[in-house]
Protein backbone atom coordinates (compact mmCIF):
# COMPACT_ATOMS: atom_id res chain seq x y z
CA UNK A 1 13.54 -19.34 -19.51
CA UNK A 2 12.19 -18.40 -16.03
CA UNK A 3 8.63 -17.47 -15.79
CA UNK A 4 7.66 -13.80 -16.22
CA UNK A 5 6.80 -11.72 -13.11
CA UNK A 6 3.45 -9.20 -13.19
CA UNK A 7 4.05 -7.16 -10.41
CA UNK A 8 0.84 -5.32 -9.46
CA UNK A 9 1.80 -1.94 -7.49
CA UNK A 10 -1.64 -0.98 -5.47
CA UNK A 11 -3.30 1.33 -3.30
CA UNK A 12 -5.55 4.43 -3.50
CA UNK A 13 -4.90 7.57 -4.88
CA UNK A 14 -2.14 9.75 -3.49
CA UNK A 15 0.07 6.56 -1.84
CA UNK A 16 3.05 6.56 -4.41
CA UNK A 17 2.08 4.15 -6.88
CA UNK A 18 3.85 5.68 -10.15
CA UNK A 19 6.76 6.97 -7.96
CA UNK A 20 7.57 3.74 -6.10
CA UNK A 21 7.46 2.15 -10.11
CA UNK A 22 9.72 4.58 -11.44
CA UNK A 23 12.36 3.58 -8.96
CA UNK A 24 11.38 0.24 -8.64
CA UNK A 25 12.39 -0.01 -12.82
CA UNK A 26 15.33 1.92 -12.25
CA UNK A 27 16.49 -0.47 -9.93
CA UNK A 28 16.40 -3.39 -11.86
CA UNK A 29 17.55 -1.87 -14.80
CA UNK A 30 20.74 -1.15 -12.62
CA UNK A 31 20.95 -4.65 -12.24
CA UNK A 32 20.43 -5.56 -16.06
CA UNK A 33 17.27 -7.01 -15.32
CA UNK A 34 14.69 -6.02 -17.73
CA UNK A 35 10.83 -4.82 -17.30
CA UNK A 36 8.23 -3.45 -18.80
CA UNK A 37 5.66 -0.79 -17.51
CA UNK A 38 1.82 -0.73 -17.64
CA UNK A 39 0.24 2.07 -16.05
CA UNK A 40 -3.47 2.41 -17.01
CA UNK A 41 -3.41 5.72 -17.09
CA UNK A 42 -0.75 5.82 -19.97
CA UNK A 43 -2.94 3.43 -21.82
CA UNK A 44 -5.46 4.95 -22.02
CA UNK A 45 -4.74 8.57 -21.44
CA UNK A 46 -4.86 9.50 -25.72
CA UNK A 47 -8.49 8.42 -25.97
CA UNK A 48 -10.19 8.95 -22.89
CA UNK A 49 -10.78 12.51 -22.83
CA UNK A 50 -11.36 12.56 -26.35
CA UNK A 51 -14.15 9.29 -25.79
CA UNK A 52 -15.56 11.72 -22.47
CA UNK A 53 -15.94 14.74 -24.33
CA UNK A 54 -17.72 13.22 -27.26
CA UNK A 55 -20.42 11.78 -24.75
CA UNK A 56 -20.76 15.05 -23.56
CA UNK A 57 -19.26 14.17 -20.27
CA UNK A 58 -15.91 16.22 -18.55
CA UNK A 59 -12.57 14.89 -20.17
CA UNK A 60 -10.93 15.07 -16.90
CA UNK A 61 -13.66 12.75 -15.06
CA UNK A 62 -12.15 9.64 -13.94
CA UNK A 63 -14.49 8.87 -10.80
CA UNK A 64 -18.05 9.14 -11.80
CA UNK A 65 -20.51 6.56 -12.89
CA UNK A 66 -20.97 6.94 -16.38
CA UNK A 67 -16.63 6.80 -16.54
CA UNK A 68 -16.51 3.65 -14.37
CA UNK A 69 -19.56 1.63 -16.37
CA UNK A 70 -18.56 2.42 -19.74
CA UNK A 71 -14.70 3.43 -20.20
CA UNK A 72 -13.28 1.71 -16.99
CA UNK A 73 -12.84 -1.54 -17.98
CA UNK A 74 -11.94 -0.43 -21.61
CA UNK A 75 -8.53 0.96 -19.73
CA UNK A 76 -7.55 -2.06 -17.87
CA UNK A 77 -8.72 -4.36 -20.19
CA UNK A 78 -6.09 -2.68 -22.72
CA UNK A 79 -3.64 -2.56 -20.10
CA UNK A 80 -4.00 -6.10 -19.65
CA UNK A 81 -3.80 -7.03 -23.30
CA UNK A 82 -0.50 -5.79 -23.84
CA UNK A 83 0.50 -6.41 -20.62
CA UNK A 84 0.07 -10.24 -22.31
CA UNK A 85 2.17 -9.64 -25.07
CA UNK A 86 5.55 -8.43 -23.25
CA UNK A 87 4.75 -11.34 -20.57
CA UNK A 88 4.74 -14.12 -23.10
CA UNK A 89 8.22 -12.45 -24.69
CA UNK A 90 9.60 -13.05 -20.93
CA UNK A 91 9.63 -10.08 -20.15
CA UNK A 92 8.60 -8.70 -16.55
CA UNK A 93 5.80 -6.10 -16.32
CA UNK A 94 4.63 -3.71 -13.53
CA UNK A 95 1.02 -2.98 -13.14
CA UNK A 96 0.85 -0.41 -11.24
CA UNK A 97 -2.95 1.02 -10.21
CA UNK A 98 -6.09 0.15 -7.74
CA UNK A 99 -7.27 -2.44 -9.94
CA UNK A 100 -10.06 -2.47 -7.76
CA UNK A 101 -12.52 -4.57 -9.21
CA UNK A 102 -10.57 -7.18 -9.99
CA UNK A 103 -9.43 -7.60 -6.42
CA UNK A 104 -13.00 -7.74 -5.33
CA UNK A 105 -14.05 -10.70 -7.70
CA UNK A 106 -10.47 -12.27 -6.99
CA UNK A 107 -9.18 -12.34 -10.83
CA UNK A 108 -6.18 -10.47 -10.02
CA UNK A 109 -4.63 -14.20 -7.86
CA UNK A 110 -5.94 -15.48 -11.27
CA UNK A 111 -3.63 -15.26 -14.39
CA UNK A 112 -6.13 -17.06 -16.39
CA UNK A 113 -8.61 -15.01 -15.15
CA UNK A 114 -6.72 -11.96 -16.04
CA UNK A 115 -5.81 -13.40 -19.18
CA UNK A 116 -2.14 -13.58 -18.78
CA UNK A 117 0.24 -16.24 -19.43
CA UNK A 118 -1.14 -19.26 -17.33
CA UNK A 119 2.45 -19.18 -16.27
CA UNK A 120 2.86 -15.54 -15.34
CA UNK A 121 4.28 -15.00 -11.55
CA UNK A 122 1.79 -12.91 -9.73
CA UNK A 123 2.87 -10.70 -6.92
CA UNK A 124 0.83 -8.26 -5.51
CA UNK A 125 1.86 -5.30 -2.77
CA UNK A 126 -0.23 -2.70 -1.06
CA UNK A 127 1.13 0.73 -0.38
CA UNK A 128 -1.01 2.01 2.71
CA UNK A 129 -0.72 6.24 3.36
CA UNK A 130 -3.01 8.39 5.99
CA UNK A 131 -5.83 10.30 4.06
CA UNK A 132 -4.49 13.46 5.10
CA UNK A 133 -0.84 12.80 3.87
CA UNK A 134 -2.69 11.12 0.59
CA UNK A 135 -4.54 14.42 0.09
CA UNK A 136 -1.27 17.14 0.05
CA UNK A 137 0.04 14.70 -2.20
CA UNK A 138 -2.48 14.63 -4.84
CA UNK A 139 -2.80 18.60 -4.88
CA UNK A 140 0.69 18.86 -5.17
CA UNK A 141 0.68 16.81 -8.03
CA UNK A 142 -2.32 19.46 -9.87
CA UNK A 143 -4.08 16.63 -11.80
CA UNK A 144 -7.06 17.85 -13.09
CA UNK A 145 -8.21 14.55 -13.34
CA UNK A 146 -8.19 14.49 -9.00
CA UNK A 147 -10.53 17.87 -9.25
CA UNK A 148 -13.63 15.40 -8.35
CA UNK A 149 -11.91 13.98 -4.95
CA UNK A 150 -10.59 17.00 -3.74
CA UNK A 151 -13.92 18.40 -4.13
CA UNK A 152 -15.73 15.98 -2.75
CA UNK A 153 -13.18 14.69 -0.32
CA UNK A 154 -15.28 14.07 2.87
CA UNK A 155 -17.09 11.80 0.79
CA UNK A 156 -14.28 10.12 -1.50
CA UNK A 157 -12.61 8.97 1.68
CA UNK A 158 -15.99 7.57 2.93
CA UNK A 159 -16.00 5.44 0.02
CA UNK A 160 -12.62 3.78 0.23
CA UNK A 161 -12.16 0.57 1.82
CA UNK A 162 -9.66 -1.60 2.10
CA UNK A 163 -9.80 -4.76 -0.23
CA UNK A 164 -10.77 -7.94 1.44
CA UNK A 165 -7.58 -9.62 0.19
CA UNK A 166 -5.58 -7.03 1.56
CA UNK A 167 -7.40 -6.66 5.60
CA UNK A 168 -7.45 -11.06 5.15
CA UNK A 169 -2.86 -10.45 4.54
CA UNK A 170 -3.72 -12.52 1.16
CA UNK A 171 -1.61 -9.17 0.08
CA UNK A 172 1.31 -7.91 1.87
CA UNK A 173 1.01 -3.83 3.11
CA UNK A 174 4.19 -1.65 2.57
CA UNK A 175 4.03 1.69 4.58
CA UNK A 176 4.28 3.88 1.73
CA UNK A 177 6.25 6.57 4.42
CA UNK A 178 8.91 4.49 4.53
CA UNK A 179 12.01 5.26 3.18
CA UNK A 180 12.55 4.49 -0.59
CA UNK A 181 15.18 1.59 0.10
CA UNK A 182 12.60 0.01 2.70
CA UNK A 183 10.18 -0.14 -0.14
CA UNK A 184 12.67 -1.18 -2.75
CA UNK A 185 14.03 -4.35 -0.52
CA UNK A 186 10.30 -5.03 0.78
CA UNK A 187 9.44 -5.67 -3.24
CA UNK A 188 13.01 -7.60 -4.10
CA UNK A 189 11.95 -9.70 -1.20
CA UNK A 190 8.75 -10.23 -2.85
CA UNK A 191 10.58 -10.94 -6.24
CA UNK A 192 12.81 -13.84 -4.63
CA UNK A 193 9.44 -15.46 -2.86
CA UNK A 194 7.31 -15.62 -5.82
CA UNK A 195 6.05 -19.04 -7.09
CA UNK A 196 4.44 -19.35 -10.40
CA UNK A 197 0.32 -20.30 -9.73
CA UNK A 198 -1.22 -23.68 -8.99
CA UNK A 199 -3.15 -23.36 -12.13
CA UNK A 200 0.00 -23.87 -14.26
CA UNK A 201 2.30 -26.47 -12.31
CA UNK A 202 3.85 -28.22 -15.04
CA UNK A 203 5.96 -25.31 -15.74
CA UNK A 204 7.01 -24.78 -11.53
């Protein structure tokens, strides 16, 4: 049996994560190849709000401090964990999100690290938009879970950086403009170039 693919969809808020997935799945299905998707969002969408409001904090907050140090992790870390159990079935999942802190500390090149199947194929892709297009797109969308970065955009842009990994080309940039066939080949090329990690070479 081949080794599983986690495909891990980036980028900031606004670039076309969930949209670029949605075809991407469609795709394959097309072609009878089967995955699985893992957005964070989904995962922990039931119990958020309901764990925000009952620290008397706004169900809709996903950007301020008291979110990212105590329910943060408890979202990827769940997305992860089943994310482990359709990868060692065999089948593919896509991961789509800004998994940002684990591109800072590097886990995300790591599938130990990550706790995946040490022989999980990693691929990673960046999907790069201007703030301004980023910013009709995420009021078109009405998400009251946005309300914080639209009203504090001057300063939610000032925050964002690139990820080392992605500025040092460790992970490939996709315009996220481009047309949705550009996108679609740029990840199938991605597919058909991915090598299982050094970590687990006996099964390469």
């Amino acid at each position: 049996m081949p080794a599983p693919c986690a495909l891990f969809i980036l980028g900031h808020a606004g670039t076309g994560k969930s949209v670029l997935t949605t075809r991407f799945i469609r795709q394959q299905l097309q072609r009878q190849h089967t995955w699985c998707v893992l957005d964070k969002d989904t995962v922990g969408e039931y119990w958020t709000g309901p764990f925000l409001q009952a620290c008397g904090q706004d169900p809709n907050d996903r950007d301020s401090p008291f979110f990212k140090e105590k329910i943060r992790d408890l979202q990827y870390k769940s997305t992860l964990l089943i994310g482990k159990e359709q990868l060692e079935l065999g089948l593919n999942v896509v991961f789509p999100g800004p998994w940002s802190r684990e591109l800072a500390s590097g886990a995300l090149f790591s599938a130990m690290a990550l706790g995946l199947p040490a022989n999980t194929r990693l691929i990673h892709v960046w999907l790069d938009l201007p703030h301004e297009i980023r910013k009709e797109r995420i009021i078109k969308r009405a998400d009251p879970r946005d309300q914080w970065k639209l009203e504090h955009w001057g300063d939610y842009i000032q925050s964002l950086k690139k990820p080392p990994a992605v500025e040092e080309g460790k992970i490939p940039v996709l315009d996220a403009s481009s047309s949705p066939e550009a996108l679609l080949a740029a990840l199938q090329e991605l597919l058909e170039t991915a090598t299982i990690p050094p970590e687990h070479p006996e099964s390469a």
